[in-house]
N, C-alpha and C. Protein backbone atom coordinates (compact mmCIF):
# COMPACT_ATOMS: atom_id res chain seq x y z
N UNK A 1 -0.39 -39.54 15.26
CA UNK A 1 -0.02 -39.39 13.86
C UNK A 1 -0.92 -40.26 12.97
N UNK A 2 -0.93 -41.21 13.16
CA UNK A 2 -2.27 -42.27 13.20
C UNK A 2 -3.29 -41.88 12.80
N UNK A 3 -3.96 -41.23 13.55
CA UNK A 3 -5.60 -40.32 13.61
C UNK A 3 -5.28 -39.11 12.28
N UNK A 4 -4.27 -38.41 12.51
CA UNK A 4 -4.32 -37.32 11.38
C UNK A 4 -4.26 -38.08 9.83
N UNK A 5 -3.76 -39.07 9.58
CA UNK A 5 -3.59 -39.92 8.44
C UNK A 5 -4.83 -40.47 7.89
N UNK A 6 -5.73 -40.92 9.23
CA UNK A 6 -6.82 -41.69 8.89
C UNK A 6 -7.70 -40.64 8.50
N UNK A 7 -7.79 -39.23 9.19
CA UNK A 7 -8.30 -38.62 8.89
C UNK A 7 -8.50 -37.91 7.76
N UNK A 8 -7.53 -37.53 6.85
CA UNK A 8 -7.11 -37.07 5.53
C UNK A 8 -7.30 -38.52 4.54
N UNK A 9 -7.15 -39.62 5.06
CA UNK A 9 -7.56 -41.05 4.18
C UNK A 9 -8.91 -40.96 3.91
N UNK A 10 -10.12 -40.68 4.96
CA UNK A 10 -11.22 -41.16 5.09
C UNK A 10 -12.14 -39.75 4.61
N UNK A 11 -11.46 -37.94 4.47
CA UNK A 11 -11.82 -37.12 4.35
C UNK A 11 -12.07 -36.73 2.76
N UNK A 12 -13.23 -36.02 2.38
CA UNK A 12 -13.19 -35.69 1.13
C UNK A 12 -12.42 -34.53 0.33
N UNK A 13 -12.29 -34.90 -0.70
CA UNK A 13 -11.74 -33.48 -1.47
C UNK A 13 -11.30 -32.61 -1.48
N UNK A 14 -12.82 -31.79 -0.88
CA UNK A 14 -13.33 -30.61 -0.82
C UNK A 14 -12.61 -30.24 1.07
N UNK A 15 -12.95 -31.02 1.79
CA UNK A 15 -12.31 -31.20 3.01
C UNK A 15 -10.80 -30.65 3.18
N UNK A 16 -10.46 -31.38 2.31
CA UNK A 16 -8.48 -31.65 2.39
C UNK A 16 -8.48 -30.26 1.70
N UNK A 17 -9.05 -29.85 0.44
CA UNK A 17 -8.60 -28.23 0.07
C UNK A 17 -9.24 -27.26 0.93
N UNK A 18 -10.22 -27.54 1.66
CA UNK A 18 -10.41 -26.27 2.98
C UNK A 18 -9.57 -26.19 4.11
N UNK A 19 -8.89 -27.43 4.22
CA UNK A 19 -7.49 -27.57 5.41
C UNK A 19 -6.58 -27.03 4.77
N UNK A 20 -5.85 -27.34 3.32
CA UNK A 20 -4.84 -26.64 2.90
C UNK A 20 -5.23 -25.35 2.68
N UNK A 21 -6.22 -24.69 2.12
CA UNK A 21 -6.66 -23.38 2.43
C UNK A 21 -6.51 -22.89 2.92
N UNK A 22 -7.19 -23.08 4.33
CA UNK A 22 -7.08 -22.50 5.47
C UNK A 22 -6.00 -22.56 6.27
N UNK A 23 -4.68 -23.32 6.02
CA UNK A 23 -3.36 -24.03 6.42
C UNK A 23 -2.50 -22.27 5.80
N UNK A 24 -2.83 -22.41 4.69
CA UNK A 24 -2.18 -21.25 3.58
C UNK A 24 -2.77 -19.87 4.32
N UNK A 25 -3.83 -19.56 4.70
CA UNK A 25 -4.06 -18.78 5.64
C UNK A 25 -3.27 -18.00 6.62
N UNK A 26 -3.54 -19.20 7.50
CA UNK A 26 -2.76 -19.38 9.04
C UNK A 26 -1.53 -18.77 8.93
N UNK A 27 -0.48 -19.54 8.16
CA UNK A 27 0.67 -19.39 7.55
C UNK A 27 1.01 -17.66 7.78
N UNK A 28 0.35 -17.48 6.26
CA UNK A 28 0.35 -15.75 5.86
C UNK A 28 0.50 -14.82 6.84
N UNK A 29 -0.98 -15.22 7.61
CA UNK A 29 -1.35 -14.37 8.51
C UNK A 29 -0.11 -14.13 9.43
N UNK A 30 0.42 -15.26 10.00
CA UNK A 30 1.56 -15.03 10.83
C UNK A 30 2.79 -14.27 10.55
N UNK A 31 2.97 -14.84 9.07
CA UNK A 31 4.19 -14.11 8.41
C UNK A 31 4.02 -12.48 8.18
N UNK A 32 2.55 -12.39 7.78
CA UNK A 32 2.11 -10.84 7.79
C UNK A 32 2.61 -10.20 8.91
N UNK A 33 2.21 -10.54 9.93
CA UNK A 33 2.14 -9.73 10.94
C UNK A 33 3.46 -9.91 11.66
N UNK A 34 4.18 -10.73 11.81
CA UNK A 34 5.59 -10.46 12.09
C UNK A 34 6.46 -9.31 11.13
N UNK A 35 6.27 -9.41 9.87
CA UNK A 35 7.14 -8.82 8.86
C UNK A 35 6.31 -7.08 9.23
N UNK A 36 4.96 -7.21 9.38
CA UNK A 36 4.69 -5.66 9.44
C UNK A 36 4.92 -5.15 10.79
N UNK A 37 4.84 -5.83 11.62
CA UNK A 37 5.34 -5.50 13.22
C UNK A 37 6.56 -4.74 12.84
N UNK A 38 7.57 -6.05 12.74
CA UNK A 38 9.01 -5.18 12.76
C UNK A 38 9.31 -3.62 11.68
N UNK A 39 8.32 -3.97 10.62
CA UNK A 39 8.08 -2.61 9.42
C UNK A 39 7.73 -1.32 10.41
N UNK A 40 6.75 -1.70 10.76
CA UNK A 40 6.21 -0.37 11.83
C UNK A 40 6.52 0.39 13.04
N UNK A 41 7.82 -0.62 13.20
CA UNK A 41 8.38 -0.26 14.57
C UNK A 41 9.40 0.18 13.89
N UNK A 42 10.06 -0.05 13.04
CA UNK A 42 11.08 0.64 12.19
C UNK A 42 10.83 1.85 11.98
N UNK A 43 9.75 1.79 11.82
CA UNK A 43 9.51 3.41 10.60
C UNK A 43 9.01 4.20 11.85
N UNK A 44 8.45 3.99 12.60
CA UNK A 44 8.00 4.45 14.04
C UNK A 44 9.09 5.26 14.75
N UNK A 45 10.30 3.90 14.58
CA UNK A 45 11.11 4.54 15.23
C UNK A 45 12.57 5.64 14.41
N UNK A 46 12.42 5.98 13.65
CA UNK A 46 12.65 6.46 12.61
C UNK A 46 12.04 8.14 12.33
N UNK A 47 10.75 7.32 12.31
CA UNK A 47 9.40 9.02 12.67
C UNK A 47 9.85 9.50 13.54
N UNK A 48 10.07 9.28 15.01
CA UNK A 48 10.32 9.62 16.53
C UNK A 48 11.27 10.53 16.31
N UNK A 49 12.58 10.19 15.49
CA UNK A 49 14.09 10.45 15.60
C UNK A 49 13.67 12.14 15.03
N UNK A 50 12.78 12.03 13.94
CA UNK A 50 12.91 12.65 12.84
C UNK A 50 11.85 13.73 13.75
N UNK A 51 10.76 13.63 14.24
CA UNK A 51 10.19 13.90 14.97
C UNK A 51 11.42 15.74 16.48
N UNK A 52 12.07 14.55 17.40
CA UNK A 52 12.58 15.30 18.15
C UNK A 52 13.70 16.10 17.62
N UNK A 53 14.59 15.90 16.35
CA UNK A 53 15.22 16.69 15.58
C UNK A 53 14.38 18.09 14.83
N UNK A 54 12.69 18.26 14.96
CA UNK A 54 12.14 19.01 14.27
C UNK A 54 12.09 19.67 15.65
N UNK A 55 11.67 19.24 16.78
CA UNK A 55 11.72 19.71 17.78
C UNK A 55 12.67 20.77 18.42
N UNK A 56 14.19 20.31 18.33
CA UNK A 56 15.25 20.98 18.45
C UNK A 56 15.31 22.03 17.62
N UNK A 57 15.08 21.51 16.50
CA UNK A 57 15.67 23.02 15.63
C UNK A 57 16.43 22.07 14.48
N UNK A 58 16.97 20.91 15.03
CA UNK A 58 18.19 20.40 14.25
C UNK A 58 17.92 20.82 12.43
N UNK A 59 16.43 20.23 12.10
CA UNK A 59 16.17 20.35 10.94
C UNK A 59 14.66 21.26 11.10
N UNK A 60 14.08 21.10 9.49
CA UNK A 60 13.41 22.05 9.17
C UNK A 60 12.04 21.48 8.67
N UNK A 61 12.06 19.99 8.36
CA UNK A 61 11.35 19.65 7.40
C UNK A 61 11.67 17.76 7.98
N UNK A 62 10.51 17.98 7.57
CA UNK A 62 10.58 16.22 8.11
C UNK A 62 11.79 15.49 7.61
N UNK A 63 12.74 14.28 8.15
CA UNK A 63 13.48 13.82 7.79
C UNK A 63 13.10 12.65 7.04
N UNK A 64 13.43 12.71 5.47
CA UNK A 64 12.85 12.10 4.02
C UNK A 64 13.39 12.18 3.16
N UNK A 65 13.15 11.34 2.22
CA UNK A 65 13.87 11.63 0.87
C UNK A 65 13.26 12.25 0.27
N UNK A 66 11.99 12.33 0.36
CA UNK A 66 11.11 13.06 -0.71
C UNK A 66 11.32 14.73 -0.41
N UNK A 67 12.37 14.80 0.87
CA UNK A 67 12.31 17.13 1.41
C UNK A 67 14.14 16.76 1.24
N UNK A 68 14.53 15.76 0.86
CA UNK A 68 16.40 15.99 0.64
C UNK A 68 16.49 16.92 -0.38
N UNK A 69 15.57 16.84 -1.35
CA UNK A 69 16.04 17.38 -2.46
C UNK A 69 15.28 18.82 -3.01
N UNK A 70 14.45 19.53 -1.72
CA UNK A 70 14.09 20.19 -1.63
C UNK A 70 15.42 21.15 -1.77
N UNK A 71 15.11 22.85 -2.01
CA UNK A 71 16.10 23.93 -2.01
C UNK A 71 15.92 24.46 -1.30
N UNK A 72 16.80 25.04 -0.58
CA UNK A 72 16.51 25.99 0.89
C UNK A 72 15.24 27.36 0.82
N UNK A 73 15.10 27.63 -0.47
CA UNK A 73 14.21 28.18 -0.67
C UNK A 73 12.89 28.23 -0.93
N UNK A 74 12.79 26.86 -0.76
CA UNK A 74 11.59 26.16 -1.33
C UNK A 74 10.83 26.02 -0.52
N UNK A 75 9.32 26.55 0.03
CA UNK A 75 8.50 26.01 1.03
C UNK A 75 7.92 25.42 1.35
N UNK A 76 7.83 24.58 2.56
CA UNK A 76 6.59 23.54 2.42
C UNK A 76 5.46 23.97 2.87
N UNK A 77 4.64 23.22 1.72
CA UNK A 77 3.07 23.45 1.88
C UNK A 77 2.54 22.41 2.71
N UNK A 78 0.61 22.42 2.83
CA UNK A 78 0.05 21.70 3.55
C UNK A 78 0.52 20.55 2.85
N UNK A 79 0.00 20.81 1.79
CA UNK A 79 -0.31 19.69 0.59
C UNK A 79 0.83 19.19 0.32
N UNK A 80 2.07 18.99 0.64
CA UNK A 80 3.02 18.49 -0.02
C UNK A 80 3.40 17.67 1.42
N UNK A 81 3.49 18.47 2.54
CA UNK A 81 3.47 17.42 4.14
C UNK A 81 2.31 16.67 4.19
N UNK A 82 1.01 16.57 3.24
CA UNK A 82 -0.05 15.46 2.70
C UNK A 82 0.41 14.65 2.58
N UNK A 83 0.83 14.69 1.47
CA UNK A 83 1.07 13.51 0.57
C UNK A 83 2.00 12.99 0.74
N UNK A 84 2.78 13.21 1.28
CA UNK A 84 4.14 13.09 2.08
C UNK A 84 3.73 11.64 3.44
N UNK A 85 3.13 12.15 4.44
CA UNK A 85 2.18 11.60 4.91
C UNK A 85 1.37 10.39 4.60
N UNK A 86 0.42 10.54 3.40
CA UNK A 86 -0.48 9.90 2.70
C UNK A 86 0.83 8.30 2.31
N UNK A 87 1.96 8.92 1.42
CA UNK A 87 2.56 7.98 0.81
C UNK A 87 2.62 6.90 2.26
N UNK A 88 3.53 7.30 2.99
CA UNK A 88 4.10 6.92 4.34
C UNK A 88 3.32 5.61 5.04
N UNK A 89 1.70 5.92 4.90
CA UNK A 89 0.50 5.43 5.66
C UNK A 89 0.18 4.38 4.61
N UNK A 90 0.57 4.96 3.08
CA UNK A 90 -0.19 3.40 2.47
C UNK A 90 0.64 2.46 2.26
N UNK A 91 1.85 2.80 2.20
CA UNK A 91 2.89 1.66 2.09
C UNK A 91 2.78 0.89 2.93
N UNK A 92 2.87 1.69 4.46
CA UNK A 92 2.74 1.08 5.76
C UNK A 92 1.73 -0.05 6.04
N UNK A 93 0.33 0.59 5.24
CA UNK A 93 -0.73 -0.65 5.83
C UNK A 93 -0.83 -1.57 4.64
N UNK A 94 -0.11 -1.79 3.59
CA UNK A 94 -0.30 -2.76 2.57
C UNK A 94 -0.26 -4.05 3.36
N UNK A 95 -1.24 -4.63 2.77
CA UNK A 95 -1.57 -6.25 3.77
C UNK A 95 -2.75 -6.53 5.09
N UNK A 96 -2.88 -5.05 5.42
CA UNK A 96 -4.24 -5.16 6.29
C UNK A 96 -5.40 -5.28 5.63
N UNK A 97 -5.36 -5.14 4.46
CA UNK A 97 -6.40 -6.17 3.98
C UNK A 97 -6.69 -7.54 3.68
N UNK A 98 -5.42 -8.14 3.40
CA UNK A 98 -5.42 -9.17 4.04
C UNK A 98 -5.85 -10.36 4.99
N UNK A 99 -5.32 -9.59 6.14
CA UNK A 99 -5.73 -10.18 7.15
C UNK A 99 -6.99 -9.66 7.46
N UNK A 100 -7.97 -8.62 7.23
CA UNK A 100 -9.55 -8.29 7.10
C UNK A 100 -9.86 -9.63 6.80
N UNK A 101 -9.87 -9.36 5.23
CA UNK A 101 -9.90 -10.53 4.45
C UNK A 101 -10.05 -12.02 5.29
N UNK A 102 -8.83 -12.68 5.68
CA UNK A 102 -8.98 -13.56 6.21
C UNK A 102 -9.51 -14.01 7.79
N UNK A 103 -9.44 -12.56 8.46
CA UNK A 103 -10.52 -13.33 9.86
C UNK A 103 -11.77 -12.55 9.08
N UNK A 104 -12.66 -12.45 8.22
CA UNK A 104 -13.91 -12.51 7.54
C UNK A 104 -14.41 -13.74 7.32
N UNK A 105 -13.89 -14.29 6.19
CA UNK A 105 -13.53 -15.35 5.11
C UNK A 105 -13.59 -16.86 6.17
N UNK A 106 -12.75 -16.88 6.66
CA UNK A 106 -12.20 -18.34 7.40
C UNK A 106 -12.82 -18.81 7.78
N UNK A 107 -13.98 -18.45 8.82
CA UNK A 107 -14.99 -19.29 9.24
C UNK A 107 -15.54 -19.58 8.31
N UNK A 108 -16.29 -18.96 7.56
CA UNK A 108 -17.24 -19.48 5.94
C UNK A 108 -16.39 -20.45 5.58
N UNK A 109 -15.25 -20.40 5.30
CA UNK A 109 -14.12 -21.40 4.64
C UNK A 109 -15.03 -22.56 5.27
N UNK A 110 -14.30 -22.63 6.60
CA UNK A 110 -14.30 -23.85 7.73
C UNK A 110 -16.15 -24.16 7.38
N UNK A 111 -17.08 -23.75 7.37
CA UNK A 111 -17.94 -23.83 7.85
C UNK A 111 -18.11 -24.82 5.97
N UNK A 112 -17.74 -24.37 5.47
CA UNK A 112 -18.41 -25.16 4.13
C UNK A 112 -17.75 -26.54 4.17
N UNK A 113 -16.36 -26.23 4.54
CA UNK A 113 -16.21 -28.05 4.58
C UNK A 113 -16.75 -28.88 5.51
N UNK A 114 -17.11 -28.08 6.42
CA UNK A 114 -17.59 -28.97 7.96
C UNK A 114 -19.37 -29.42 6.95
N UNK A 115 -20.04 -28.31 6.29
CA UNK A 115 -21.13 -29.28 5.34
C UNK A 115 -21.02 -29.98 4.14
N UNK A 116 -19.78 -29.95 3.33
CA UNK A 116 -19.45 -31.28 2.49
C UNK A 116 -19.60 -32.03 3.24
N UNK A 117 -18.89 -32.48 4.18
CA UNK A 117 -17.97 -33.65 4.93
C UNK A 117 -19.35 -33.57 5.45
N UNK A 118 -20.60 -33.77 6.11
CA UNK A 118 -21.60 -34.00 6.46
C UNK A 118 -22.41 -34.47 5.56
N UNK A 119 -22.04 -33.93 4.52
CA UNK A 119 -23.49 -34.19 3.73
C UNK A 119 -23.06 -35.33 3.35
N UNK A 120 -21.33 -35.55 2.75
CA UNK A 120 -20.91 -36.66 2.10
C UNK A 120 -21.41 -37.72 3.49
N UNK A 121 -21.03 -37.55 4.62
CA UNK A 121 -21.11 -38.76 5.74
C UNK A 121 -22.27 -39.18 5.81
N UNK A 122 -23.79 -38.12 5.44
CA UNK A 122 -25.25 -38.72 5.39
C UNK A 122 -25.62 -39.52 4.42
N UNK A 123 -24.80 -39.40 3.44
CA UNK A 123 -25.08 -39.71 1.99
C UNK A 123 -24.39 -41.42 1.57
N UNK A 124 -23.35 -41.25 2.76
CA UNK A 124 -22.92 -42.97 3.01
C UNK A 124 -23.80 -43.74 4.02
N UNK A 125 -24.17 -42.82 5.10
CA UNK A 125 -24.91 -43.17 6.49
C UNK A 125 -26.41 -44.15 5.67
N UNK A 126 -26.93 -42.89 4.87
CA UNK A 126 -27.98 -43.25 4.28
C UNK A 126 -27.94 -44.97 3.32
N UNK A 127 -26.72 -44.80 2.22
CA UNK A 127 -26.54 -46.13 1.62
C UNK A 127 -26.38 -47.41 2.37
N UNK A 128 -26.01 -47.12 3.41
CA UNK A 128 -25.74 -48.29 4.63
C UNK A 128 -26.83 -48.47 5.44
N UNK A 129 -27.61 -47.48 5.72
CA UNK A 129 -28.74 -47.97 6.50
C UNK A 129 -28.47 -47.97 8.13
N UNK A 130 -27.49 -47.38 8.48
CA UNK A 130 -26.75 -47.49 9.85
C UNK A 130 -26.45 -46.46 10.76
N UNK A 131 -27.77 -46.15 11.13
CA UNK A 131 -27.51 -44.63 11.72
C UNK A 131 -27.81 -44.51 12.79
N UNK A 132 -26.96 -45.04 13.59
CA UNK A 132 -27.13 -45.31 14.83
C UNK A 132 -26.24 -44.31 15.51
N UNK A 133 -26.44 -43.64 16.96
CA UNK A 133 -25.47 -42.72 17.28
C UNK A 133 -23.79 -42.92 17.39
N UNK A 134 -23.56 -44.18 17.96
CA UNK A 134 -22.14 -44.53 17.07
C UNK A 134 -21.62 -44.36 16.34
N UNK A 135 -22.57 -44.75 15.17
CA UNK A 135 -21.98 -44.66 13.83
C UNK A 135 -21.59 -42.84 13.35
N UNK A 136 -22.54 -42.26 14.03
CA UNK A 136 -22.87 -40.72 13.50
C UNK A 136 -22.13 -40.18 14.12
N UNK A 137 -22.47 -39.52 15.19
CA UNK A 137 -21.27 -38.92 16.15
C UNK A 137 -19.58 -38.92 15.48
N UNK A 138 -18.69 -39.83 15.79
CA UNK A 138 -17.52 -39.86 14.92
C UNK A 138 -18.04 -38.88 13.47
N UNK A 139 -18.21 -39.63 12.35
CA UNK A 139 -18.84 -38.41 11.48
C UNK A 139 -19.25 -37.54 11.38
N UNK A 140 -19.67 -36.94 12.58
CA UNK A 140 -20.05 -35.64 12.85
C UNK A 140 -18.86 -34.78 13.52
N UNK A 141 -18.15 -35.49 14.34
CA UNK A 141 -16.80 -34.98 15.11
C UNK A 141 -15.74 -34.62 14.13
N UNK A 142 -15.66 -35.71 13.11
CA UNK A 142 -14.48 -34.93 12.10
C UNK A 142 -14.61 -34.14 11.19
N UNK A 143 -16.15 -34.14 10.85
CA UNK A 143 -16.55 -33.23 9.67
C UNK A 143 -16.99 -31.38 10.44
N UNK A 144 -16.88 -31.58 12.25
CA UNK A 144 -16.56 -30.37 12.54
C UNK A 144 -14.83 -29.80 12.87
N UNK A 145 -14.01 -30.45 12.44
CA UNK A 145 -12.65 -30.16 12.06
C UNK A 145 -12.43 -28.83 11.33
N UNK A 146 -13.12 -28.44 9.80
CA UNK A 146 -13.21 -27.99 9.05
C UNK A 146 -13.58 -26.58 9.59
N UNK A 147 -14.59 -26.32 10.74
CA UNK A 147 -15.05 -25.37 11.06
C UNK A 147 -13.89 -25.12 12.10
N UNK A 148 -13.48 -25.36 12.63
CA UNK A 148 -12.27 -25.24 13.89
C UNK A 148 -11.22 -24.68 13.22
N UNK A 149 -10.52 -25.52 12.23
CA UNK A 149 -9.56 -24.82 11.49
C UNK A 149 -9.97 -23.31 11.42
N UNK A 150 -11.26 -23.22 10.56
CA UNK A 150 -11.79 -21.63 10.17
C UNK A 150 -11.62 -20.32 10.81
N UNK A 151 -11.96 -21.24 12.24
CA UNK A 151 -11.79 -20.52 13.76
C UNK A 151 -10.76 -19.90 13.93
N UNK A 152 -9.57 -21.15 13.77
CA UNK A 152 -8.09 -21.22 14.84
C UNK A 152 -7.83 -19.99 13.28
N UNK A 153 -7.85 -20.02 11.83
CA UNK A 153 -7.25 -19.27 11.04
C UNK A 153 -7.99 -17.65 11.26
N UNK A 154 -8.77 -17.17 11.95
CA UNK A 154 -9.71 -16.32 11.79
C UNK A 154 -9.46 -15.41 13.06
N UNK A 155 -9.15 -16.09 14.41
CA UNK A 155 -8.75 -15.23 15.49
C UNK A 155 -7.76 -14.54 15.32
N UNK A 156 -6.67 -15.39 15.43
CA UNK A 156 -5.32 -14.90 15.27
C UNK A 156 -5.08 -13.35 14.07
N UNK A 157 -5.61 -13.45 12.50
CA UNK A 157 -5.77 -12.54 11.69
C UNK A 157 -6.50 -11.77 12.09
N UNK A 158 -7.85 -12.14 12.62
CA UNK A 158 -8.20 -10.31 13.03
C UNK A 158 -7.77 -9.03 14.02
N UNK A 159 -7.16 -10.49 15.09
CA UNK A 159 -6.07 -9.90 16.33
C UNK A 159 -5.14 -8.91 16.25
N UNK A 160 -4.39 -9.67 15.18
CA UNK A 160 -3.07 -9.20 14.39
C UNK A 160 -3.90 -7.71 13.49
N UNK A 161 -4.57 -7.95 12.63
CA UNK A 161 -5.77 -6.51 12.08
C UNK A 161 -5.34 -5.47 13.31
N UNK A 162 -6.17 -5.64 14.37
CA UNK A 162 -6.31 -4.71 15.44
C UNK A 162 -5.00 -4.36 16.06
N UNK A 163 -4.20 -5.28 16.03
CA UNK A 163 -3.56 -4.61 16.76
C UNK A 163 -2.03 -4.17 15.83
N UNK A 164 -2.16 -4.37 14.23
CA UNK A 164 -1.04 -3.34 13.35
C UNK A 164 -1.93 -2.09 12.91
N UNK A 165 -3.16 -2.22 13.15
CA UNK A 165 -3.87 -1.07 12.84
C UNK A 165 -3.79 -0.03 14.00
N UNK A 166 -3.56 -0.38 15.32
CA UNK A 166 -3.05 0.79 16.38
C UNK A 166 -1.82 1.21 15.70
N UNK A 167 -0.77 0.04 15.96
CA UNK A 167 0.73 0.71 15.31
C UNK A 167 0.53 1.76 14.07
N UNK A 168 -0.65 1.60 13.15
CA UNK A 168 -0.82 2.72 11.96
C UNK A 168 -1.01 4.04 12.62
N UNK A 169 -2.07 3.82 13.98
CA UNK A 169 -2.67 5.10 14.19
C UNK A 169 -1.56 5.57 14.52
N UNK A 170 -0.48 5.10 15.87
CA UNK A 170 0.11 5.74 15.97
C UNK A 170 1.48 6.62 15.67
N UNK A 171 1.56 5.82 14.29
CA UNK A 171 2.70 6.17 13.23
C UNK A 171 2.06 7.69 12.57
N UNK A 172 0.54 7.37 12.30
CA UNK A 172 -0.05 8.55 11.91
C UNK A 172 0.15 9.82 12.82
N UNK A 173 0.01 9.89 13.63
CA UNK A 173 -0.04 10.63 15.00
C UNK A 173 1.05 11.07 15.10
N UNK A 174 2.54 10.34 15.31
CA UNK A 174 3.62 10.96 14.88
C UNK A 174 3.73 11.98 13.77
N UNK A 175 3.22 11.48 12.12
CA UNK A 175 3.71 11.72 11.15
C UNK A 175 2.89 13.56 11.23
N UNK A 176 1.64 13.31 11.59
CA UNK A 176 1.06 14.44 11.80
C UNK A 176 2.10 15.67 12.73
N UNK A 177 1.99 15.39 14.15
CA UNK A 177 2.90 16.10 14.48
C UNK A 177 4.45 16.75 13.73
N UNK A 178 4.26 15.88 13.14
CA UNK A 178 6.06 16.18 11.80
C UNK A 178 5.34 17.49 10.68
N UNK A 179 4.39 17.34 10.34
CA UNK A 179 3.64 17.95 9.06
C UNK A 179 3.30 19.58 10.23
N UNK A 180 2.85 19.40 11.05
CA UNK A 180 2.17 20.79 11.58
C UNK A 180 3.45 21.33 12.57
N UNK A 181 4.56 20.84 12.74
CA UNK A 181 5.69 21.43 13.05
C UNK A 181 6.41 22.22 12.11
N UNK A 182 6.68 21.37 11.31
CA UNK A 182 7.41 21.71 10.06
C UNK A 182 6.45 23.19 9.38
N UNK A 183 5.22 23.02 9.19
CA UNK A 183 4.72 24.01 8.81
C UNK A 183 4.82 25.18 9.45
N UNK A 184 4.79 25.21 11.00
CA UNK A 184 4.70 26.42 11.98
C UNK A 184 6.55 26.45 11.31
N UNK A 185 7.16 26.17 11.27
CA UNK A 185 8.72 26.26 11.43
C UNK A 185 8.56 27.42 9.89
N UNK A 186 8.06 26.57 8.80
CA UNK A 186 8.37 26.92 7.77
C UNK A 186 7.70 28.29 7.31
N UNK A 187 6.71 28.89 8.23
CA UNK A 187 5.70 30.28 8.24
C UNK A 187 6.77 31.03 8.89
N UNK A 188 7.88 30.74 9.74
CA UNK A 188 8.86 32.22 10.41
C UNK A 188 9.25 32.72 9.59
């Protein structure tokens, strides 16, 4: 506890706002991807239901609010199981940019404070006259902190990217099958 104290004592500025930065990151990223996990498995499982009921016969038309208020006479088009579709997919991926965003971003983050915090440590090294590998090393070890953070915030978000972006495909893949059922149903 010690070391993290001294470290934020002895760190610059610019340092401490690329840790909270990148802290605010980390954070998100996690919260993102838990909150859209459980979103996608919801609606997934939801699609499925709606899915083997088109299958049966039970219904006619994808199960939605946007075909409740359809009239029995009313047909569905391509274009309306589109957009239908379309809506479904962008709600769904709101926030994968995001996390793009941040496993892009994070290393650059990390990487600029890891050269403040260097340049500031040469720039004391230099006024002192004391640049001996002792002295440097340590200064060099904490001012690559900054880049590590960048790292640890940057895996995890692009991970999470790849792998709510399958859950999209395969929500898509469902939703499709719903649209070209419904249509063969709705041509008898």
């Amino acid at each position: 506890m010690e070391s993290i104290v001294n470290f934020f004592a002895t760190s610059s500025i610019i340092t401490i706002l690329v840790i909270v930065w990148l802290s605010i990151y980390f954070i998100a990223t996690f919260w993102l991807f838990i909150y859209k996990w459980f979103l996608l498995r919801n609606i997934k499982e939801r699609e499925n239901i709606s899915l083997e009921m088109l299958l049966t016969g039970t219904i006619f038309s994808p199960k939605s609010a946007v075909f409740n208020n359809l009239k029995n006479d009313t047909i569905l088009s391509k274009e309306m199981l589109s957009v239908w579709k379309n809506q479904i997919l962008k709600s769904s991926s709101a926030g994968f940019t995001f996390l793009s965003v941040v496993s892009s971003t994070a290393p650059f983050i990390g990487l600029f404070g890891t050269v403040v915090e260097i340049l500031d440590a040469f720039s004391k090294l230099g006024v002192s006259g004391n640049a001996t590998f002792d002295v440097i090393a340590p200064v060099i070890s904490k001012a690559l902190v900054a880049t590590a953070c960048g790292i640890l915030a940057a895996i995890p978000a692009y991970s999470f990217y790849l792998i709510l972006k399958r859950k999209l495909l395969e929500l898509s893949v469902l939703l499709q099958a719903q649209a070209d059922i419904s249509l063969n149903i709705n041509k008898r």
